[in-house]
C-alpha atoms as a PDB file:
ATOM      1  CA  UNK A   1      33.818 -23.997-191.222  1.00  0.00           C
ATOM      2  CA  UNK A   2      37.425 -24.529-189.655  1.00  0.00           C
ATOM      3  CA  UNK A   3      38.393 -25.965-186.741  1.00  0.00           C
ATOM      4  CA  UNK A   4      39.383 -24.804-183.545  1.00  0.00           C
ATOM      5  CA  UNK A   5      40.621 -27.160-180.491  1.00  0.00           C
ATOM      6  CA  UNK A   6      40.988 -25.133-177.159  1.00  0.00           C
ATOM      7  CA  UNK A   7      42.052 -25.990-173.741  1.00  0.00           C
ATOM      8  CA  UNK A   8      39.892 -24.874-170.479  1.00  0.00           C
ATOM      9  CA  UNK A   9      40.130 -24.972-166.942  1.00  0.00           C
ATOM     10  CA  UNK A  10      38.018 -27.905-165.591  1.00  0.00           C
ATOM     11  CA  UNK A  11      35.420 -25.721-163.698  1.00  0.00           C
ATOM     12  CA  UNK A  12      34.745 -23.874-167.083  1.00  0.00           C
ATOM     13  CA  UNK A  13      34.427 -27.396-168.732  1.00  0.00           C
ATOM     14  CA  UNK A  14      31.915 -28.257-165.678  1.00  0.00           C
ATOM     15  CA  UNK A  15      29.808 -25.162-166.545  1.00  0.00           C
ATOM     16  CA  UNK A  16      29.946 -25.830-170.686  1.00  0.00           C
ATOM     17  CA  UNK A  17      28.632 -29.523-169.742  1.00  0.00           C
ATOM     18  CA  UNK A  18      25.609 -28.168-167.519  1.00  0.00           C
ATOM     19  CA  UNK A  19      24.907 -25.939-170.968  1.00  0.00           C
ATOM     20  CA  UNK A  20      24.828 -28.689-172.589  1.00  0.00           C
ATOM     21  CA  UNK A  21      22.549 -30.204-170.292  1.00  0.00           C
ATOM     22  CA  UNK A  22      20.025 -27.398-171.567  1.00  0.00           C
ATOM     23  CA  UNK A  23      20.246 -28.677-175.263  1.00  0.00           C
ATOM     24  CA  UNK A  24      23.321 -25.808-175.949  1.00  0.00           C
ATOM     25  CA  UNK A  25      26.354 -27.397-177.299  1.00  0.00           C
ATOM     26  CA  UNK A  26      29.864 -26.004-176.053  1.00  0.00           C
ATOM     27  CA  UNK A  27      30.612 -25.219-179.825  1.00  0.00           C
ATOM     28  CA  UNK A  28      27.567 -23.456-180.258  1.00  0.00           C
ATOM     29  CA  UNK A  29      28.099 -21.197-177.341  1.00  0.00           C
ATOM     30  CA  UNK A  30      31.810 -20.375-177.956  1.00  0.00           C
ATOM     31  CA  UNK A  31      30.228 -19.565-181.249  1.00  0.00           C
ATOM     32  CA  UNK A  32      27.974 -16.946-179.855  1.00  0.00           C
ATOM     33  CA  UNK A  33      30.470 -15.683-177.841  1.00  0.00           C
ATOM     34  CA  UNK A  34      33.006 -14.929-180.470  1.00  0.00           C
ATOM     35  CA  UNK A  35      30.060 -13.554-182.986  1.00  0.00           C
ATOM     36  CA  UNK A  36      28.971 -11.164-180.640  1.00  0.00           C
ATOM     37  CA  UNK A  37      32.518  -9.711-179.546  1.00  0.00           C
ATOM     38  CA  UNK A  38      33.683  -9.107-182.952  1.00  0.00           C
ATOM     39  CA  UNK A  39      30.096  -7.874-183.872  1.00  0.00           C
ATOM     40  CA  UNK A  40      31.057  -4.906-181.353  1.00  0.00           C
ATOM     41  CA  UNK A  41      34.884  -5.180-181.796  1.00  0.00           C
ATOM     42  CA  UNK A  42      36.236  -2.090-183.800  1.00  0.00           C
ATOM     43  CA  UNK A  43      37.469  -3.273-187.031  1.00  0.00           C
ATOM     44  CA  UNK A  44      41.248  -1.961-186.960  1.00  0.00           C
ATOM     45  CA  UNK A  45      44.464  -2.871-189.707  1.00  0.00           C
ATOM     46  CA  UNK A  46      46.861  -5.704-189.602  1.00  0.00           C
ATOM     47  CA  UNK A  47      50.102  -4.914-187.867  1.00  0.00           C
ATOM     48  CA  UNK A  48      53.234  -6.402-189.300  1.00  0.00           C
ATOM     49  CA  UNK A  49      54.399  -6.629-192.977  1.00  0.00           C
END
């Protein structure tokens, strides 16, 4: 795996630390997250060259 540093608002940090609370790390989440969109995302070409 790679990795990725982000920047978020404070209130989204606030609810990614109550997650975390619940035993789901903000890594694993954001993980999830970007699984399922690109699981549903239509594949499409690269632009450019």
């Amino acid at each position: 795996m790679v990795r990725l540093l982000i920047q978020v608002p404070e209130p989204i940090k606030a609810q990614l630390d109550t997650l975390r609370q619940g035993g789901t790390t903000a890594s694993g989440f954001i993980r999830h997250l970007l699984e399922e969109h690109f699981k549903h995302a239509p594949v499409t070409g690269q632009k450019g060259r």
